[in-house]
Protein backbone atom coordinates (compact mmCIF):
# COMPACT_ATOMS: atom_id res chain seq x y z
CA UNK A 1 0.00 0.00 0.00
CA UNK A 2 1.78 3.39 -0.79
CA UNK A 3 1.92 5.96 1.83
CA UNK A 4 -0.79 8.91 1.64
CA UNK A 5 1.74 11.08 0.09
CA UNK A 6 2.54 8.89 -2.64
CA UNK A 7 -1.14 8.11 -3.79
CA UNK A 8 -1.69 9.11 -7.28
CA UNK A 9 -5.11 10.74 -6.12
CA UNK A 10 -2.74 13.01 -3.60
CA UNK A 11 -0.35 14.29 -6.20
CA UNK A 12 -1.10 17.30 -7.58
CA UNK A 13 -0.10 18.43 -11.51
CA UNK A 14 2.46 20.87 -11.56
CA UNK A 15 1.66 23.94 -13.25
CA UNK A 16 1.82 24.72 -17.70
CA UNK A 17 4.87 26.75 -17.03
CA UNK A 18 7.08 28.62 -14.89
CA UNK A 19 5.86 32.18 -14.58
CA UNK A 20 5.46 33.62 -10.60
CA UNK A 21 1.70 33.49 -9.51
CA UNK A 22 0.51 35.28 -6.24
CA UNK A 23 0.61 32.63 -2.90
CA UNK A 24 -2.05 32.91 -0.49
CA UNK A 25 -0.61 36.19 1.65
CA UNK A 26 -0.50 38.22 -1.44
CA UNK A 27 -3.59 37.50 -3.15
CA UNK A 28 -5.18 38.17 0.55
CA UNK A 29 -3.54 41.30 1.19
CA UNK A 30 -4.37 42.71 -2.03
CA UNK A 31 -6.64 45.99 -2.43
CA UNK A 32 -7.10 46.13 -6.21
CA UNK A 33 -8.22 43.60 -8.65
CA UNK A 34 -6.62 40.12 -8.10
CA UNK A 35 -5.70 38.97 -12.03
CA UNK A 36 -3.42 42.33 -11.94
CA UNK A 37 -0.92 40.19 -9.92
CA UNK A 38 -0.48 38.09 -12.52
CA UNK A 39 1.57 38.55 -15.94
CA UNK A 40 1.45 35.10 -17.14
CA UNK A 41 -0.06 35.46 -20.78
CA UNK A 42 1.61 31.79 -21.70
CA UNK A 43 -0.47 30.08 -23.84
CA UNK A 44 -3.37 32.89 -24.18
CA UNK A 45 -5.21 33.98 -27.53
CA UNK A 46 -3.94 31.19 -29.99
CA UNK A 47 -4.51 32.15 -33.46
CA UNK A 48 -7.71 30.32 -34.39
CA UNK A 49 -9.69 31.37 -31.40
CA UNK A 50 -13.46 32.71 -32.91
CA UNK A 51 -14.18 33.46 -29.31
CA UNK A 52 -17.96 32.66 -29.67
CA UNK A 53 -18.99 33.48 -25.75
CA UNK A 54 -17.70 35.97 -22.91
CA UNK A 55 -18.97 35.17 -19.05
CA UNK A 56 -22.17 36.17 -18.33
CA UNK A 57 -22.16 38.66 -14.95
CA UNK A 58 -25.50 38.14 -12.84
CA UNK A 59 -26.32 38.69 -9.36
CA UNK A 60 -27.01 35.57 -8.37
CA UNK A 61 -23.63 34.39 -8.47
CA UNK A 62 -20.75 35.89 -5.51
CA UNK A 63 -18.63 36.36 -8.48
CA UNK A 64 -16.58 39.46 -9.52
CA UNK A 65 -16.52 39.25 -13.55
CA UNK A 66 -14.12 41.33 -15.97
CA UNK A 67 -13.46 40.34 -19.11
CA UNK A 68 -12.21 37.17 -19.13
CA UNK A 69 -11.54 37.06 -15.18
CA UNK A 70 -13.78 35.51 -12.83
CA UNK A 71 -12.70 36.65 -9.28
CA UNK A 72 -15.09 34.25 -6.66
CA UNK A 73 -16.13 35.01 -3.72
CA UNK A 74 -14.02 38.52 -3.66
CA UNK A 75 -14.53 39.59 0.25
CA UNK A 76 -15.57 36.34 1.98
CA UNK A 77 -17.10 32.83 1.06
CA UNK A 78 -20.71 31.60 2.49
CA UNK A 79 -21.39 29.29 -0.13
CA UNK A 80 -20.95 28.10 -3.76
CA UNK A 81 -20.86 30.43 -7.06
CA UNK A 82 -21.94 28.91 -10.30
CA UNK A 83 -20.86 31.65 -13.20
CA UNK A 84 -21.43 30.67 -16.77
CA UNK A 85 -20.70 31.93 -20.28
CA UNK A 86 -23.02 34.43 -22.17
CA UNK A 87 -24.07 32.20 -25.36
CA UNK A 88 -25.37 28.69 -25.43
CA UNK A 89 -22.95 26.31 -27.37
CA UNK A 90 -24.41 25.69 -30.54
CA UNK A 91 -25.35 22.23 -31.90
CA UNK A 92 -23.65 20.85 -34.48
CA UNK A 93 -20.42 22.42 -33.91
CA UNK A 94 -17.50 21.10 -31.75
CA UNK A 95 -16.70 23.67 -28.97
CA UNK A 96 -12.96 23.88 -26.85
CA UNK A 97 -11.96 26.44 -24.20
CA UNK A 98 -9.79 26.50 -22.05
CA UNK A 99 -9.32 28.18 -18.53
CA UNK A 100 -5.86 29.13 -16.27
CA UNK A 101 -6.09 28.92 -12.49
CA UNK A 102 -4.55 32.08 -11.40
CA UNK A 103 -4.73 31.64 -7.79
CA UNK A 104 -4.51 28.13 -5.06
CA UNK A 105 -7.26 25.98 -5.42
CA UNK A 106 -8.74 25.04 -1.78
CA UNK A 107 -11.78 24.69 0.15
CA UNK A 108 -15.04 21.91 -1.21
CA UNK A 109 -14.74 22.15 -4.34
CA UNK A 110 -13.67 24.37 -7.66
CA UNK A 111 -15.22 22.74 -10.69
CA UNK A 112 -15.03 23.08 -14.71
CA UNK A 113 -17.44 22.02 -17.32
CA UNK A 114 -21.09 22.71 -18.66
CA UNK A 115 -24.71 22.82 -17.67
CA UNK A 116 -27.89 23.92 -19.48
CA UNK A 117 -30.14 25.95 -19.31
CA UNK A 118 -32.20 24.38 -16.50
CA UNK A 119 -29.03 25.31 -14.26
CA UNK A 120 -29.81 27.33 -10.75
CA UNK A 121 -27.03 29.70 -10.42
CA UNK A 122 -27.96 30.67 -6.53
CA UNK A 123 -29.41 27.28 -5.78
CA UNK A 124 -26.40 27.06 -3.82
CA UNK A 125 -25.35 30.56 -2.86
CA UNK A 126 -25.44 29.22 1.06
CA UNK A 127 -24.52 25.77 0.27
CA UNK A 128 -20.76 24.78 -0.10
CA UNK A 129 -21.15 21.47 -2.72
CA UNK A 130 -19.77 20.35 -5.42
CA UNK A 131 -22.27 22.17 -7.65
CA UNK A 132 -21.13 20.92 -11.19
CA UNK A 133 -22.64 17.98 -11.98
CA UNK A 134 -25.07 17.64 -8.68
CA UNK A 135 -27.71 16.53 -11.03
CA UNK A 136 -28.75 15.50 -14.38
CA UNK A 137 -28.63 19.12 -16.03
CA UNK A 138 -24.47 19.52 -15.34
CA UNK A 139 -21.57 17.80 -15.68
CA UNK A 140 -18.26 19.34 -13.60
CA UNK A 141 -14.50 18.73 -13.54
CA UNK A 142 -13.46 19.09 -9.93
CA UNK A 143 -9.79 20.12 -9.21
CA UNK A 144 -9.65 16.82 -7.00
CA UNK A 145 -9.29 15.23 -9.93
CA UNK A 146 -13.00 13.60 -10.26
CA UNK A 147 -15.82 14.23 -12.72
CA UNK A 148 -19.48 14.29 -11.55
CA UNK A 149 -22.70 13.76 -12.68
CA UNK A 150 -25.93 13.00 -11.44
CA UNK A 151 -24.31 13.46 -7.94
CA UNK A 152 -21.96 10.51 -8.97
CA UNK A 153 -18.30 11.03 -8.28
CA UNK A 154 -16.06 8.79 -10.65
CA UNK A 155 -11.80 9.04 -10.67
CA UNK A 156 -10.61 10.48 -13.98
CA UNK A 157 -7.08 12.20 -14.06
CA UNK A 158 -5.17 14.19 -11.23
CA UNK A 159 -5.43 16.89 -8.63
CA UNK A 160 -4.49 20.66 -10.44
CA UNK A 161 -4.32 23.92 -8.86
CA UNK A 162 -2.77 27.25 -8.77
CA UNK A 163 -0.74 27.71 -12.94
CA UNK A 164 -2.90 24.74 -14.33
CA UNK A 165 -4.47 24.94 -17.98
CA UNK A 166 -7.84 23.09 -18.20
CA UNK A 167 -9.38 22.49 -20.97
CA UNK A 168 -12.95 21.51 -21.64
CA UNK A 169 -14.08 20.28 -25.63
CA UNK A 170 -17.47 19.29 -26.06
CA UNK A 171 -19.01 17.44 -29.43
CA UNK A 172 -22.42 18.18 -29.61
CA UNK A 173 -22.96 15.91 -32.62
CA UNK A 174 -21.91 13.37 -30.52
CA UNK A 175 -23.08 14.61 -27.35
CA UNK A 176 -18.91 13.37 -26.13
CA UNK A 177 -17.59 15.82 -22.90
CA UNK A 178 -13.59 15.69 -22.58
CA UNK A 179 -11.32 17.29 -20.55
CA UNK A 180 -7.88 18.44 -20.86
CA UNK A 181 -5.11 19.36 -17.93
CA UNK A 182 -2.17 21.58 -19.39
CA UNK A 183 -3.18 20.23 -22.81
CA UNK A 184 -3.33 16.58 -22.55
CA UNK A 185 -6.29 14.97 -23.07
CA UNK A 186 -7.68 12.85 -20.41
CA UNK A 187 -9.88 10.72 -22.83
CA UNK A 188 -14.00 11.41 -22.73
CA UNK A 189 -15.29 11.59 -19.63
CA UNK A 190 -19.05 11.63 -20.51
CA UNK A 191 -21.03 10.32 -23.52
CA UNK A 192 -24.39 11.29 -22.65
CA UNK A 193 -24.49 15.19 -23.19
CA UNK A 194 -28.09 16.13 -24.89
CA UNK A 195 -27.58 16.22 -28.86
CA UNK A 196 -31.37 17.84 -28.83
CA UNK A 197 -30.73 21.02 -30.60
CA UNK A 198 -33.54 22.83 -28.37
CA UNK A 199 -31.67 21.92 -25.29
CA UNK A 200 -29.46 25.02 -24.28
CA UNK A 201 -26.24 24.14 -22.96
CA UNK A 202 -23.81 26.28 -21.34
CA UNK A 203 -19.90 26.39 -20.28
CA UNK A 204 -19.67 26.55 -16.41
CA UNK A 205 -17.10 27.42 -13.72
CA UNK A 206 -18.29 27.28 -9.64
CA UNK A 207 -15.73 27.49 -6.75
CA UNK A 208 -16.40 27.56 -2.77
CA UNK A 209 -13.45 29.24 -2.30
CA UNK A 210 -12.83 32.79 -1.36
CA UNK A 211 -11.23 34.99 -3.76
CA UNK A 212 -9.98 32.17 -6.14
CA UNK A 213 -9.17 33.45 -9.30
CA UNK A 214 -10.00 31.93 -12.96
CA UNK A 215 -8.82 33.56 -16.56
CA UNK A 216 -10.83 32.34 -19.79
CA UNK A 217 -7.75 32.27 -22.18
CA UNK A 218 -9.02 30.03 -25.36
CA UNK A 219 -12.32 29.23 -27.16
CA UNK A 220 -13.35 28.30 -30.31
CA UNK A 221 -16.23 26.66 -31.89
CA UNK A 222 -15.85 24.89 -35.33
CA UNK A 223 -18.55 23.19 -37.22
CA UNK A 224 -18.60 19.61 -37.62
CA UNK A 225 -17.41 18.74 -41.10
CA UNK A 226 -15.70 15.55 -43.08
CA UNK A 227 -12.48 17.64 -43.23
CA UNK A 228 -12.94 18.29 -39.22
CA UNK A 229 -12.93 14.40 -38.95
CA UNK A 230 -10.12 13.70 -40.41
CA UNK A 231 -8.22 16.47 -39.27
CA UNK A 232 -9.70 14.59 -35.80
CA UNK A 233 -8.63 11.35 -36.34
CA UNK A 234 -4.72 12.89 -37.47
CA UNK A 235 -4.44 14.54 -34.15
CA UNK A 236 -4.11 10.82 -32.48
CA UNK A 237 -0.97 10.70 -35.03
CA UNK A 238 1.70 13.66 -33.22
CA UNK A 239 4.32 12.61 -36.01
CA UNK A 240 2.32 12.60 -38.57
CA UNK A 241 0.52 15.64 -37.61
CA UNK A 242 3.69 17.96 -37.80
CA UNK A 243 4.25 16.92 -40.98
CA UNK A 244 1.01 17.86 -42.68
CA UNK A 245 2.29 21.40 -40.69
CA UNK A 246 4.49 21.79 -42.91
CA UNK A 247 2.80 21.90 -46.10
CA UNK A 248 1.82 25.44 -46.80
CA UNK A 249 -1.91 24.54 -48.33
CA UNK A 250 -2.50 22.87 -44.98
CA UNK A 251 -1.18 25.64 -42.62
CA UNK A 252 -4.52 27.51 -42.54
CA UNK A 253 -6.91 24.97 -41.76
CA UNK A 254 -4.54 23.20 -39.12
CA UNK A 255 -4.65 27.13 -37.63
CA UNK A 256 -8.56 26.73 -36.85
CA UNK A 257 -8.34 23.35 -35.52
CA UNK A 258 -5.32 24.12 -33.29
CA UNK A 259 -7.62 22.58 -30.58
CA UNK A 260 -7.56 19.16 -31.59
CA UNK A 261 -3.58 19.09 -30.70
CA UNK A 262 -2.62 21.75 -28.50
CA UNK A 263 0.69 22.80 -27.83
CA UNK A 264 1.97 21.44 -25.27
CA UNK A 265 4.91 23.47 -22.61
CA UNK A 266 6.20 22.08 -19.45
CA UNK A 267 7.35 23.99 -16.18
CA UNK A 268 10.96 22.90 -15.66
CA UNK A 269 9.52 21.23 -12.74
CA UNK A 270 7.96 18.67 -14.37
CA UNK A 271 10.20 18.16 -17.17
CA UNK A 272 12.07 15.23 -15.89
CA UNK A 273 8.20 13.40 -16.13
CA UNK A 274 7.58 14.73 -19.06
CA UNK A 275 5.80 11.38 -21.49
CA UNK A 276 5.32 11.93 -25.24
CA UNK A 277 2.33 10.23 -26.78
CA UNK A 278 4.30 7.43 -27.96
CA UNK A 279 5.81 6.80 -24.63
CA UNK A 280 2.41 6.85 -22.38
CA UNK A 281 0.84 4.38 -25.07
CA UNK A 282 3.26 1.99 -24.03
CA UNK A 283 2.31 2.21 -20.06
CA UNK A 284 -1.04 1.38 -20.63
CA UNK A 285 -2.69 -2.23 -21.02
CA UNK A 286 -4.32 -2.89 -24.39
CA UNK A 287 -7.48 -3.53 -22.47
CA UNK A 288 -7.58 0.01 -21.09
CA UNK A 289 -6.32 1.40 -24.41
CA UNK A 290 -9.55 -0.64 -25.81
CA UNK A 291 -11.79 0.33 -23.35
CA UNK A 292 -10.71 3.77 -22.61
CA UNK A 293 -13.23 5.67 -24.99
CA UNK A 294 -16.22 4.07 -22.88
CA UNK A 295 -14.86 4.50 -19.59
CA UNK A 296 -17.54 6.61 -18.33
CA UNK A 297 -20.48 4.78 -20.03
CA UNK A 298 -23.06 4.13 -18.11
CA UNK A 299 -23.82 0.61 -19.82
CA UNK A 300 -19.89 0.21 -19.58
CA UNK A 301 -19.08 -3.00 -17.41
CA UNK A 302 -15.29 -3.41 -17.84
CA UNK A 303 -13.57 -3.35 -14.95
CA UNK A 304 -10.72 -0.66 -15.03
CA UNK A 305 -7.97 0.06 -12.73
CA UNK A 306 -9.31 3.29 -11.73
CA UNK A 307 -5.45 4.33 -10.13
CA UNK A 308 -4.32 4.00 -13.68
CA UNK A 309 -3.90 8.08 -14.80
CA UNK A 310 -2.88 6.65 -18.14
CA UNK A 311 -5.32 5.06 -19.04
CA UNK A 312 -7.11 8.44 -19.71
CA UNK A 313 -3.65 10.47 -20.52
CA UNK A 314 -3.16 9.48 -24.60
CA UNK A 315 -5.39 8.98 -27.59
CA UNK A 316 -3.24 6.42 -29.52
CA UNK A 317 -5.47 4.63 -32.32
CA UNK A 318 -4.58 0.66 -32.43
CA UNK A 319 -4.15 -0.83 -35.46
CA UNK A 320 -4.31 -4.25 -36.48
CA UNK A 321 -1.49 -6.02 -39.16
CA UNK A 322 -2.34 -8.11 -41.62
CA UNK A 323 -0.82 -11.34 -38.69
CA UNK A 324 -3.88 -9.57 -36.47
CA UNK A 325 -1.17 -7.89 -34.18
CA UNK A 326 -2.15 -5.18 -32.87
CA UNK A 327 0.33 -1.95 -33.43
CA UNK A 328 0.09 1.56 -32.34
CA UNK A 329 0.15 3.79 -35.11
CA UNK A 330 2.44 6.83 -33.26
CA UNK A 331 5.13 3.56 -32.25
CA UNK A 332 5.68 2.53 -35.78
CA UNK A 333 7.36 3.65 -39.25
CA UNK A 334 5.28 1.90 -40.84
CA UNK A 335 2.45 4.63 -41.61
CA UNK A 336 3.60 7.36 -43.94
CA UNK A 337 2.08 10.82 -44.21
CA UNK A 338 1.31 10.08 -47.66
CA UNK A 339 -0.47 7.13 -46.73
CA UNK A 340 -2.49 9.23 -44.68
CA UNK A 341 -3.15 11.85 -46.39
CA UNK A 342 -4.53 9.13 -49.34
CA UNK A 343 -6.39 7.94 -46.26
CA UNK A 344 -8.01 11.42 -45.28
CA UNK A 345 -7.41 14.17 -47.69
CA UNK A 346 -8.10 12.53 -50.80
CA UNK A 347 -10.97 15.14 -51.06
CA UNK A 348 -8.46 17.92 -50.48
CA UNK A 349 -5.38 17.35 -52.22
């Protein structure tokens, strides 16, 4: 049995790089506005953002909005805030945004993901939950690592705080929910998000926690198209991918699906961990790599090691030889980019 400090559910992410961020006496002692503290712009305004939504102030959230800054809570905490953004996300489209945790993370709960329209944004202004994903009209990303719905709790990736990048994409022709942590994908959490194009759905943030801080630094929303897809399918192929970067009739429409493979940076801190895709395919079972896109089905019986963080951590497609072997297509030379781009761009090229 490890020791409590050496449980993968007590280890917390390190941060998406290595720019200064207030501690807890600072952000405390501060008289103006709290994102001023911070100069970290790493990662922010990727070109390809359409920036389709803004956060929606209202006064039944204890939340201090400007612009893209969400202060919670901003003299004291009694309860939980539930902010969310200004437009519902369209159907049809695939929506991504991500979100930078400018200050500690502490208290019940801090939570990222979506709701509709249905959503009670002071149903628990004197209640300190876990708001996001309570019941059947949200589904929340808590910063202990867990996803929720229908007041279920399930494991899904690590604990994040304070200089973390999250990153929330949601299909809505496939009604899939996924969630990324400094720009690795975690694998789809949900599978069950309302495809109904008369149900409203909304991006959502709540936190318990006084004067915690959160910066809206990405979004985009992209229709759902064949060239999408493909583009889709490529991102599970990182070698592959950078060299269809390189060919200049391609370099626009990888700029509006920057989304579907993020850049990734890591703090010097966690550099020594650092995995590529290739690598973290290997440390997980071909079970879980099988069984990893249903993990959070309901109907879903397999039974998964829930301790495994890898099993979430990669999107590696397998492939199967002509001997029936199964072969990972990032591991192996055998896949050319031409071969791929026969594969998915005949339409384009």
């Amino acid at each position: 049995m490890l020791p409590l400090s050496d449980r993968p559910e007590d280890l917390c992410t390190n941060g998406f790089c290595d720019c200064i961020f207030p501690n807890s006496i600072e952000v405390t002692s501060h008289k103006g506005l709290i994102p001023d503290l911070v100069k970290c712009r790493c990662g922010e305004d990727i070109d390809g953002n359409s920036r389709p939504w803004r956060w929606h102030p209202s006064e039944e959230s204890d939340a201090l909005i400007s612009d893209r800054d969400i202060v919670f809570h901003p003299t004291f905490s009694q309860g939980t805030a539930i902010v969310r953004g200004d437009q519902p996300l369209k159907p049809g489209m695939v929506h991504f945004w991500e979100i930078r945790v400018i200050t500690a993370l502490a208290g019940t709960d801090v939570m990222f993901g979506i709701g509709t329209e249905n959503v009670n944004l002071g149903q628990f202004k004197f209640h300190f939950v876990s708001a996001l994903g309570t019941n059947a009209q949200s589904w929340g990303f808590s910063y202990s690592g867990k996803v929720q719905h229908c007041g279920e709790q399930l494991p899904y990736g690590q604990k994040f705080s304070q200089g973390c990048l999250i990153g929330v994409q949601l299909d809505r022709t496939r009604g899939h929910l996924e969630f990324y942590l400094n720009r690795r994908a975690l694998g789809v959490a949900y599978t069950n998000v309302p495809m109904d194009p008369d149900v409203h759905i909304y991006p959502m943030v709540c936190s318990t926690a006084a004067k915690s801080v959160i910066r809206l630094i990405n979004c985009t929303s992209q229709p759902v198209t064949l060239q999408l897809r493909s583009f889709q399918a490529l991102s599970k192929q990182p070698q592959i991918l950078s060299e269809l970067r390189q060919m200049p009739g391609l370099k626009g429409i990888l700029r509006s699906y920057w989304f579907l493979a993020p850049p990734v940076r890591y703090s010097r801190r966690s550099q020594e961990n650092e995995l590529d895709l290739g690598d973290e395919a290997v440390l997980s079972s071909s079970k879980l790599r099988l069984g990893r896109k249903h993990k959070y089905r309901e109907t879903d019986d397999a039974n998964i090691d829930e301790e495994d963080l890898y099993a979430n951590a990669h999107k590696i497609p397998v492939r199967r030889n002509d001997s029936g072997d199964e072969e990972s297509g990032a591991g192996t030379g055998a896949t050319s980019v031409h071969d791929l781009c026969d594969e998915y761009f005949h339409y384009l090229l």
